[in-house]
PDB file of N, CA and C in Angstrom:
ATOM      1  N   UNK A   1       2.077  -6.073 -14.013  1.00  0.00           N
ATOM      2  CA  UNK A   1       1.746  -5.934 -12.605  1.00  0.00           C
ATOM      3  C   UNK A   1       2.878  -5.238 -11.870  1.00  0.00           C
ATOM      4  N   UNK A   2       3.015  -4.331 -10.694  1.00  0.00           N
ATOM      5  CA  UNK A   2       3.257  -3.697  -9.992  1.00  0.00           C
ATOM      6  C   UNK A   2       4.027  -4.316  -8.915  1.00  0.00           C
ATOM      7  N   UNK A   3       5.262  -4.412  -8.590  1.00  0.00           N
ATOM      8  CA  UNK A   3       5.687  -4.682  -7.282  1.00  0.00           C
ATOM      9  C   UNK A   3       5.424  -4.377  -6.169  1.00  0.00           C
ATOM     10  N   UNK A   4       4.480  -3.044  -6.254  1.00  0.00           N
ATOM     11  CA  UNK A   4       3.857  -2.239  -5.166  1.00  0.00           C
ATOM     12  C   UNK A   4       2.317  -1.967  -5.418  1.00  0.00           C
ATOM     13  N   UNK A   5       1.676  -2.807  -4.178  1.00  0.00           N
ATOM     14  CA  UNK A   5      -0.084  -3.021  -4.500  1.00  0.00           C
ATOM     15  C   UNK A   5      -0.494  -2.567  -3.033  1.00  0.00           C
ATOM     16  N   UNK A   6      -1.651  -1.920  -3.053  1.00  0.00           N
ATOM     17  CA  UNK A   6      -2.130  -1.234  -2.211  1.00  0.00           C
ATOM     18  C   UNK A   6      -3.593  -1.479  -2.419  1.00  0.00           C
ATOM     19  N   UNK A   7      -4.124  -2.077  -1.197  1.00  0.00           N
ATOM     20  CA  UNK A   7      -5.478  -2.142  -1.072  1.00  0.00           C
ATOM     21  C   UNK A   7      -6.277  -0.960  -0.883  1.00  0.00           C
ATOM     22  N   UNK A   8      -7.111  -0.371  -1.309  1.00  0.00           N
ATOM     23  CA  UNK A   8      -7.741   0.736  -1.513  1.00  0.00           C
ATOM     24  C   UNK A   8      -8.627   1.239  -1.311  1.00  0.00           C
ATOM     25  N   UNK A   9      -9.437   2.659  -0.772  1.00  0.00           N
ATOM     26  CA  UNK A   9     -10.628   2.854  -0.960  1.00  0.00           C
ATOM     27  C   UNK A   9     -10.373   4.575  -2.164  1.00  0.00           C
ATOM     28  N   UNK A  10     -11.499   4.556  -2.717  1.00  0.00           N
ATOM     29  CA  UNK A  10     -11.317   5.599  -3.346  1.00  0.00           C
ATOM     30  C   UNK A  10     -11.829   7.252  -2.421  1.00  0.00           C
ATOM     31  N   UNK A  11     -12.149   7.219  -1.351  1.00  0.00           N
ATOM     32  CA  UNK A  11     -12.352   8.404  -0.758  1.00  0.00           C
ATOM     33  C   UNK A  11     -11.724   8.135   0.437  1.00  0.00           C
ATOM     34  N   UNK A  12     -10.642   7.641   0.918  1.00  0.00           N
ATOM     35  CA  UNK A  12      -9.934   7.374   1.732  1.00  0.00           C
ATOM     36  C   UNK A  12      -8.539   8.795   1.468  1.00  0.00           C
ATOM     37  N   UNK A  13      -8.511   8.996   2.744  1.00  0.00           N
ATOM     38  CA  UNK A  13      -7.686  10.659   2.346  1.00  0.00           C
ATOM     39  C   UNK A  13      -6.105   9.492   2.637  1.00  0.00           C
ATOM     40  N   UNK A  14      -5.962   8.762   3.682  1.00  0.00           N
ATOM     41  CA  UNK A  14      -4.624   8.259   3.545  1.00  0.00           C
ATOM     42  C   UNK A  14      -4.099   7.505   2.994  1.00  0.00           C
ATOM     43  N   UNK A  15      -5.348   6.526   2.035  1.00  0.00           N
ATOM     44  CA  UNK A  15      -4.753   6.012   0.843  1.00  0.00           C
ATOM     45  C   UNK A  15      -4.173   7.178  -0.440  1.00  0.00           C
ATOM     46  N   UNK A  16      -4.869   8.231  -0.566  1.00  0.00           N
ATOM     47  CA  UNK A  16      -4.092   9.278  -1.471  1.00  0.00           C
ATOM     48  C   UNK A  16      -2.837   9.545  -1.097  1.00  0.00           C
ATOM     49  N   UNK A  17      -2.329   9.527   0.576  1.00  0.00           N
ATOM     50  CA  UNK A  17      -1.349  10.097   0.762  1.00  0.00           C
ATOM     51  C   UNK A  17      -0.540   9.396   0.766  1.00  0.00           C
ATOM     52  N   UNK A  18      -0.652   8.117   0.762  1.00  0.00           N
ATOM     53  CA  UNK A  18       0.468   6.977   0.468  1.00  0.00           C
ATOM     54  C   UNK A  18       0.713   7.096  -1.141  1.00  0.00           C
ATOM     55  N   UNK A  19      -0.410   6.842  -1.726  1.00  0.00           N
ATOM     56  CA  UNK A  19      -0.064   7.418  -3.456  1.00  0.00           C
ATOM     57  C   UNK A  19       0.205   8.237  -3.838  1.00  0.00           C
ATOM     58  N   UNK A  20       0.351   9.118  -3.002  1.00  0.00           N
ATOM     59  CA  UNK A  20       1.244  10.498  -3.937  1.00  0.00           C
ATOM     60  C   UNK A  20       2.494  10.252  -3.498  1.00  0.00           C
ATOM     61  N   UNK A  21       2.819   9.809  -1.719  1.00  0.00           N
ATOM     62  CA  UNK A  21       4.416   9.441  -1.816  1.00  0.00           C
ATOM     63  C   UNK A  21       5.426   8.677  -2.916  1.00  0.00           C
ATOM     64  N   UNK A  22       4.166   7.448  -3.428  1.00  0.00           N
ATOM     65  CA  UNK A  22       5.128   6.610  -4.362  1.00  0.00           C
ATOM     66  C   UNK A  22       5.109   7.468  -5.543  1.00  0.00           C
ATOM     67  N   UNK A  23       3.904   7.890  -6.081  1.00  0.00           N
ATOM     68  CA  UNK A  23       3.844   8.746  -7.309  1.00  0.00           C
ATOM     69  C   UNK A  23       5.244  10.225  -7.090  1.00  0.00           C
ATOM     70  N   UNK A  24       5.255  10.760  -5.662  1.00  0.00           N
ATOM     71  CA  UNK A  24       6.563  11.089  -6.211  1.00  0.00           C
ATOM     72  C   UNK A  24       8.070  10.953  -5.547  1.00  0.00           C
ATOM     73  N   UNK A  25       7.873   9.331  -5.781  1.00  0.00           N
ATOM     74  CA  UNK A  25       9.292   8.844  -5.837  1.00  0.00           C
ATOM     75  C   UNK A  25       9.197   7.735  -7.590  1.00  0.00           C
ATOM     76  N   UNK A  26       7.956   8.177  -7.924  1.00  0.00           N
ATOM     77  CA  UNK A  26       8.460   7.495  -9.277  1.00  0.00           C
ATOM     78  C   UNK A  26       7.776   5.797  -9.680  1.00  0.00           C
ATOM     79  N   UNK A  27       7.152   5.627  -8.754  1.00  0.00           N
ATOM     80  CA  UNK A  27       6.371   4.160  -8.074  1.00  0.00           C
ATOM     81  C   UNK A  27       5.397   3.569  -8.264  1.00  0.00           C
ATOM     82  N   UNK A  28       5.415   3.066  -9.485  1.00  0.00           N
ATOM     83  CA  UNK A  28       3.900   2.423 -10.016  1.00  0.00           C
ATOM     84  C   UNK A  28       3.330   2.003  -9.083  1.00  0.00           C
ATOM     85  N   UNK A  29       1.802   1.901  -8.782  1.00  0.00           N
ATOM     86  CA  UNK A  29       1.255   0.938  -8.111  1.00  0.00           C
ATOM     87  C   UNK A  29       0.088   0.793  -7.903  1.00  0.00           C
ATOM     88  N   UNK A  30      -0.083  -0.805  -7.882  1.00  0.00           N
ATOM     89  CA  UNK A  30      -1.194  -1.487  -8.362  1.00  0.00           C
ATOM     90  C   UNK A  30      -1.870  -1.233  -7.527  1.00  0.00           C
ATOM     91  N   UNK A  31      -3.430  -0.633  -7.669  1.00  0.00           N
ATOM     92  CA  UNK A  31      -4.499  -0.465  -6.531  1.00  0.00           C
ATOM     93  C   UNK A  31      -5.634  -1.455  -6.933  1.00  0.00           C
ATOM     94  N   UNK A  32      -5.765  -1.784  -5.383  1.00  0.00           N
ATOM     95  CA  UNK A  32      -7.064  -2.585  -5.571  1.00  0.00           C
ATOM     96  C   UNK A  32      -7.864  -2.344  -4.791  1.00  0.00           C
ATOM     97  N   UNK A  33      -9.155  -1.605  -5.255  1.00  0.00           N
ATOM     98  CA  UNK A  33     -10.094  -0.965  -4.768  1.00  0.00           C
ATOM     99  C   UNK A  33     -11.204  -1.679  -4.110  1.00  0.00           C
ATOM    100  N   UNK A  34     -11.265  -1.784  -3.001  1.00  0.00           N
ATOM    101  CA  UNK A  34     -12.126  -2.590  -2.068  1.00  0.00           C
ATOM    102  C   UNK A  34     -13.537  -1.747  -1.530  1.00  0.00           C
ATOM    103  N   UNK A  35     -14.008  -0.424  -2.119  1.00  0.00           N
ATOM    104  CA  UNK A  35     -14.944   0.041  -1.977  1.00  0.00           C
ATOM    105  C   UNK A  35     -16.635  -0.731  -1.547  1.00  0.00           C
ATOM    106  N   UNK A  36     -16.751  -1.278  -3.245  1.00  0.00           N
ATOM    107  CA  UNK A  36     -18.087  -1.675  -3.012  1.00  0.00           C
ATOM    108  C   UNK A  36     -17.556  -3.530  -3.537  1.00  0.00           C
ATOM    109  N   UNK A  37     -16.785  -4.082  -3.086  1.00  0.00           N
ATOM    110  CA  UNK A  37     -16.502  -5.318  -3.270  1.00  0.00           C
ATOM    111  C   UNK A  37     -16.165  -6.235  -2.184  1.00  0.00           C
ATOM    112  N   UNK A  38     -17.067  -6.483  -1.632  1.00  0.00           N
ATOM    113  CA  UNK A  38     -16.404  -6.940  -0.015  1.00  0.00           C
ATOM    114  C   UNK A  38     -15.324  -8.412  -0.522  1.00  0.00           C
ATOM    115  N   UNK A  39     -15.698  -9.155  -1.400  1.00  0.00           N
ATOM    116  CA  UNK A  39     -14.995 -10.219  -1.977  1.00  0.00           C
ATOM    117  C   UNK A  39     -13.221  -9.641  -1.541  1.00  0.00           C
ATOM    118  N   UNK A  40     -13.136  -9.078  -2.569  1.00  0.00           N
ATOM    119  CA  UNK A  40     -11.711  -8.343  -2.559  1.00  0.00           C
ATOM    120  C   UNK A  40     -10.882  -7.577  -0.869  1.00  0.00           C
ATOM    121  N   UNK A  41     -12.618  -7.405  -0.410  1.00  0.00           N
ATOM    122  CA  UNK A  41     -11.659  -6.590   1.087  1.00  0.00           C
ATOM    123  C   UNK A  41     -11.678  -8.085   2.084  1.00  0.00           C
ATOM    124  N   UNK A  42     -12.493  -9.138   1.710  1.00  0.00           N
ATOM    125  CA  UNK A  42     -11.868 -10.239   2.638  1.00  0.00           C
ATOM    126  C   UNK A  42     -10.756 -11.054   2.120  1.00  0.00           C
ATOM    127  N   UNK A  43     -10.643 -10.800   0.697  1.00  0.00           N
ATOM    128  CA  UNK A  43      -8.720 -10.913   0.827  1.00  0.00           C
ATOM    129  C   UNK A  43      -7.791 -10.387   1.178  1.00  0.00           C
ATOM    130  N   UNK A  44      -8.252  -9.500   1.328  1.00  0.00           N
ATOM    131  CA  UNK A  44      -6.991  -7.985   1.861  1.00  0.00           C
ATOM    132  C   UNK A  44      -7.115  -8.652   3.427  1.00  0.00           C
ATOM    133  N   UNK A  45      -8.362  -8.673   4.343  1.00  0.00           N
ATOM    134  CA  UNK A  45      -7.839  -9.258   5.290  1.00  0.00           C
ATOM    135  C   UNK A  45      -7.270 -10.334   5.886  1.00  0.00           C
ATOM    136  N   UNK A  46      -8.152 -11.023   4.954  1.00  0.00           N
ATOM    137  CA  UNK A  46      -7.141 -12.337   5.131  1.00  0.00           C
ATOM    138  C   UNK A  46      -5.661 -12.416   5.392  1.00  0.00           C
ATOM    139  N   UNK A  47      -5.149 -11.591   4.010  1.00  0.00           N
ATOM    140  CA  UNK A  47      -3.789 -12.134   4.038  1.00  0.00           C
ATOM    141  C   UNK A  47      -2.904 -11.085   4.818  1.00  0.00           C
ATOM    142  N   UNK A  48      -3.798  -9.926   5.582  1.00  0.00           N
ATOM    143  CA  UNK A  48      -2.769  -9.232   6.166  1.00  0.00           C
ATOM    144  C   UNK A  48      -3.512  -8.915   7.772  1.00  0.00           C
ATOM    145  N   UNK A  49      -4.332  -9.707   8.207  1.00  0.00           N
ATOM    146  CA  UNK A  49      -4.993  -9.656   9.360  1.00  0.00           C
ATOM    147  C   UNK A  49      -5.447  -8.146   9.799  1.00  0.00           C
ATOM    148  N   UNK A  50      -5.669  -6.692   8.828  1.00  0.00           N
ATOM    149  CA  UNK A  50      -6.202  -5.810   9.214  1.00  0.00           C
ATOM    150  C   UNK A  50      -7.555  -5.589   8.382  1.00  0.00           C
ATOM    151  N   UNK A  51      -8.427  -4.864   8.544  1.00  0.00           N
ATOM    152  CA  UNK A  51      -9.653  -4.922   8.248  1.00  0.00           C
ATOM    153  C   UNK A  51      -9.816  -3.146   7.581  1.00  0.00           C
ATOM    154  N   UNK A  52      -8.511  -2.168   7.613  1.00  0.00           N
ATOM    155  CA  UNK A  52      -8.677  -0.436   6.941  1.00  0.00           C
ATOM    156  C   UNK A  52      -7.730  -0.669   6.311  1.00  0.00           C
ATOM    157  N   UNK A  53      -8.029   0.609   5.178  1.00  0.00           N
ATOM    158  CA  UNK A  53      -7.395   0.609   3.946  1.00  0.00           C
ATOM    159  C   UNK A  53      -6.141   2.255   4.472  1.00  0.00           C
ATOM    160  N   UNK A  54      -5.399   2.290   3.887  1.00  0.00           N
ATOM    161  CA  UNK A  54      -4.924   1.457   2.857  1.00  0.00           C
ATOM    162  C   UNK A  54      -3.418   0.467   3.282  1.00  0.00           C
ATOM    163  N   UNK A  55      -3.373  -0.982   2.830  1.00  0.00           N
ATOM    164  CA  UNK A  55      -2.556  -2.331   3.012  1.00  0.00           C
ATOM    165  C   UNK A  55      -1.958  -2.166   1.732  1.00  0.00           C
ATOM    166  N   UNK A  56      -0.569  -1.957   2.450  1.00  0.00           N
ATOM    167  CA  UNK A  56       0.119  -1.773   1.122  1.00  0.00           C
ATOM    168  C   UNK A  56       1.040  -3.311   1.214  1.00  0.00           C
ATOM    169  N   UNK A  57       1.769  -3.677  -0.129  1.00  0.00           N
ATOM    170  CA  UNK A  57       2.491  -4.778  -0.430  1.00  0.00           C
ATOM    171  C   UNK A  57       3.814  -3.923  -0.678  1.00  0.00           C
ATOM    172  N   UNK A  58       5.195  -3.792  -0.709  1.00  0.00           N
ATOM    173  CA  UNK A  58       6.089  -4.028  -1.352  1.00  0.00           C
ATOM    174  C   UNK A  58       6.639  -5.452  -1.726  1.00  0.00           C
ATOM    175  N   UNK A  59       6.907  -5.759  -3.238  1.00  0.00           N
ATOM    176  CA  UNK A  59       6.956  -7.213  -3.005  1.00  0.00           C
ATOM    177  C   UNK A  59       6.312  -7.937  -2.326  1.00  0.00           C
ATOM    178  N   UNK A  60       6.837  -9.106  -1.395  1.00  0.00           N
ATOM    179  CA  UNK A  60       6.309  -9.822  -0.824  1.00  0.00           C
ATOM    180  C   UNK A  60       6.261  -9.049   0.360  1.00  0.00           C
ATOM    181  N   UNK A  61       6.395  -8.160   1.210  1.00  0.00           N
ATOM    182  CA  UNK A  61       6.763  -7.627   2.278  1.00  0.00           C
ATOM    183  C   UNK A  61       5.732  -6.945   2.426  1.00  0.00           C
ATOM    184  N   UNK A  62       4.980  -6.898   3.390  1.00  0.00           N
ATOM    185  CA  UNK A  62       3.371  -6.194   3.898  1.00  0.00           C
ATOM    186  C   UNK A  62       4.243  -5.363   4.692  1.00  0.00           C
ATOM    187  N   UNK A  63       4.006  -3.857   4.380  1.00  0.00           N
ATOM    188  CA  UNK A  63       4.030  -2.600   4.839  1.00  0.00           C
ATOM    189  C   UNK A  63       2.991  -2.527   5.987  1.00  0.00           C
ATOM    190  N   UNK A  64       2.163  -2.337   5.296  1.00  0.00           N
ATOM    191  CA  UNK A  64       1.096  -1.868   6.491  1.00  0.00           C
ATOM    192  C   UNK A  64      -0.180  -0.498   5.646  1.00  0.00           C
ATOM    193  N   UNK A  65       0.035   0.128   6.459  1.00  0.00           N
ATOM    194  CA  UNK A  65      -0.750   1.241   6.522  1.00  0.00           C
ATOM    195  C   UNK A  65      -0.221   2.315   6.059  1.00  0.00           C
ATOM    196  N   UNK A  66      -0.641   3.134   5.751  1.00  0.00           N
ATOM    197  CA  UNK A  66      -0.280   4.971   5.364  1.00  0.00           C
ATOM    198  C   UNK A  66       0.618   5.370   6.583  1.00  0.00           C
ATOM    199  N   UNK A  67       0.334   5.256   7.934  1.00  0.00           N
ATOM    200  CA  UNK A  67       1.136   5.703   8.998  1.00  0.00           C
ATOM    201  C   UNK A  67       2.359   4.588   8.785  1.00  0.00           C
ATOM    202  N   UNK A  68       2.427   3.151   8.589  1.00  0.00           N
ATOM    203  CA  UNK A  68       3.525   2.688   8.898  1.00  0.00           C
ATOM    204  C   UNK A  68       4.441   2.794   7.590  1.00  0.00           C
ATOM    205  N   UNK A  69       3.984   3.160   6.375  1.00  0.00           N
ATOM    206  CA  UNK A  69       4.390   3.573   5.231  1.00  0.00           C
ATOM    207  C   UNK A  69       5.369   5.032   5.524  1.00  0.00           C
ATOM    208  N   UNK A  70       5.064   5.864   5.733  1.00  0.00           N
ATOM    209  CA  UNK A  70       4.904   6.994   6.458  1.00  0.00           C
ATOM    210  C   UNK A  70       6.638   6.957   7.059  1.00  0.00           C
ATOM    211  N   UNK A  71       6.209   5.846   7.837  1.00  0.00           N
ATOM    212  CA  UNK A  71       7.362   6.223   9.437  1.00  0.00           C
ATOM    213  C   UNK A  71       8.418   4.980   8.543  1.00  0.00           C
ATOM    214  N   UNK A  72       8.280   4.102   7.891  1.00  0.00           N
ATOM    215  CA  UNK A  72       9.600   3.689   6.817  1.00  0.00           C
ATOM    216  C   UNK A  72      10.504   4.114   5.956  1.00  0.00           C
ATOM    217  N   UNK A  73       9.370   5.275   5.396  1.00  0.00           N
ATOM    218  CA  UNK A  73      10.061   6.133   4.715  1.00  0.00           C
ATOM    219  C   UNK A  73      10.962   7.165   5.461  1.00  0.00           C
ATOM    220  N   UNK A  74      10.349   7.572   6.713  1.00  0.00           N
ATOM    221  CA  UNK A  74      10.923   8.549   7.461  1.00  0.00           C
ATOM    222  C   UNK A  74      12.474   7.749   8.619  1.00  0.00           C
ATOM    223  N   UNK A  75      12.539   6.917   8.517  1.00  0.00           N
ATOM    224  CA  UNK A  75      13.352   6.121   8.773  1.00  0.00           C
ATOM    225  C   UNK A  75      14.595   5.357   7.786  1.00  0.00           C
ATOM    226  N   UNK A  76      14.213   5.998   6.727  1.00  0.00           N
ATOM    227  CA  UNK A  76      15.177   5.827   5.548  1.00  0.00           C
ATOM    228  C   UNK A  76      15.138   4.385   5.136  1.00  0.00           C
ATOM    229  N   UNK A  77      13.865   3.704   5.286  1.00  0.00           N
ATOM    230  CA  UNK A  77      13.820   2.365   4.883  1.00  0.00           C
ATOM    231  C   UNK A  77      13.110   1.937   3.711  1.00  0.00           C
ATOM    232  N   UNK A  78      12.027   2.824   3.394  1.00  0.00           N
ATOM    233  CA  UNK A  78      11.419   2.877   1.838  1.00  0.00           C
ATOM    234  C   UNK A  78      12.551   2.789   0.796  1.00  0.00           C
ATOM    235  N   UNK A  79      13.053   3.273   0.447  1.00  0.00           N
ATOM    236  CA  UNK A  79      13.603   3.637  -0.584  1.00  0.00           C
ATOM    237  C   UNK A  79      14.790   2.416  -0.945  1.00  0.00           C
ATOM    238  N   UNK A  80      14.986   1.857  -0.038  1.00  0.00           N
ATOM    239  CA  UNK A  80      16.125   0.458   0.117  1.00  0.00           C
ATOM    240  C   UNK A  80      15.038  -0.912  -0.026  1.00  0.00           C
ATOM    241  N   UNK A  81      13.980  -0.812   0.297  1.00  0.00           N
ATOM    242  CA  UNK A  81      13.064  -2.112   0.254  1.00  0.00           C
ATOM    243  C   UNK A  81      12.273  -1.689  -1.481  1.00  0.00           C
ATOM    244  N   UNK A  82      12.063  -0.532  -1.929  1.00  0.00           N
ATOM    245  CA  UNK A  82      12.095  -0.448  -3.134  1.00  0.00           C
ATOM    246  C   UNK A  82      12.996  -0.419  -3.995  1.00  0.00           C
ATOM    247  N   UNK A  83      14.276  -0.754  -3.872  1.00  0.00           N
ATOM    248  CA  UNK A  83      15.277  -0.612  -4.888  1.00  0.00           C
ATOM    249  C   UNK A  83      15.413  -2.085  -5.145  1.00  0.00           C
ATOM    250  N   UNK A  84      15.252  -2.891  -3.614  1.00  0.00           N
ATOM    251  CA  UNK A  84      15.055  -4.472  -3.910  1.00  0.00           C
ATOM    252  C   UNK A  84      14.111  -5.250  -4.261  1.00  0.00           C
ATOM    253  N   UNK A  85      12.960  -4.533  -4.944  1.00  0.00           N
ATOM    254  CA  UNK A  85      11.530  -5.297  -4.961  1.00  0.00           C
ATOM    255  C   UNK A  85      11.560  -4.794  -6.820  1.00  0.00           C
ATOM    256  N   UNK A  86      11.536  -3.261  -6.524  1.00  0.00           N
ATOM    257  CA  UNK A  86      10.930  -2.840  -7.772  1.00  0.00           C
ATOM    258  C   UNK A  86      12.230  -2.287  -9.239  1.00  0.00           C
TER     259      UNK A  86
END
């Protein structure tokens, strides 16, 4: 399993763009595809009180979204919360 899990849709353009950031920094990560499974997308909300994809995990630490993924990295904070997780 993946230190880095991302709730998912598969035709979601900003879940790709969060996965290609980790894909190129090197960043396994576990997707869990909430398409046609509502089971799975009322855990995703549950445990992170949003209801769009894509909910990413580092570790224990809920990121957020593609935009707040986005603006961590651009803030030089990705790369320090992945060196301590993964």
């Amino acid at each position: 399993m993946s230190d880095v899990v991302m709730y998912t849709s598969a035709y979601c353009p900003y879940c790709r763009r969060a996965k290609a950031l980790f894909d190129s920094k090197g960043v396994a990560v576990e997707e869990i595809f909430v398409d046609r499974n509502p089971e799975l997308r009322q855990q995703m909300m549950v445990a992170c009180g949003r209801n769009t994809v894509p909910q990413i995990w580092i570790g224990e630490t809920h990121v957020g979204g593609c935009d707040d993924l986005l603006d961590l990295d651009r803030n030089n904070g990705l790369d320090s919360l992945l060196n301590t997780t993964v």
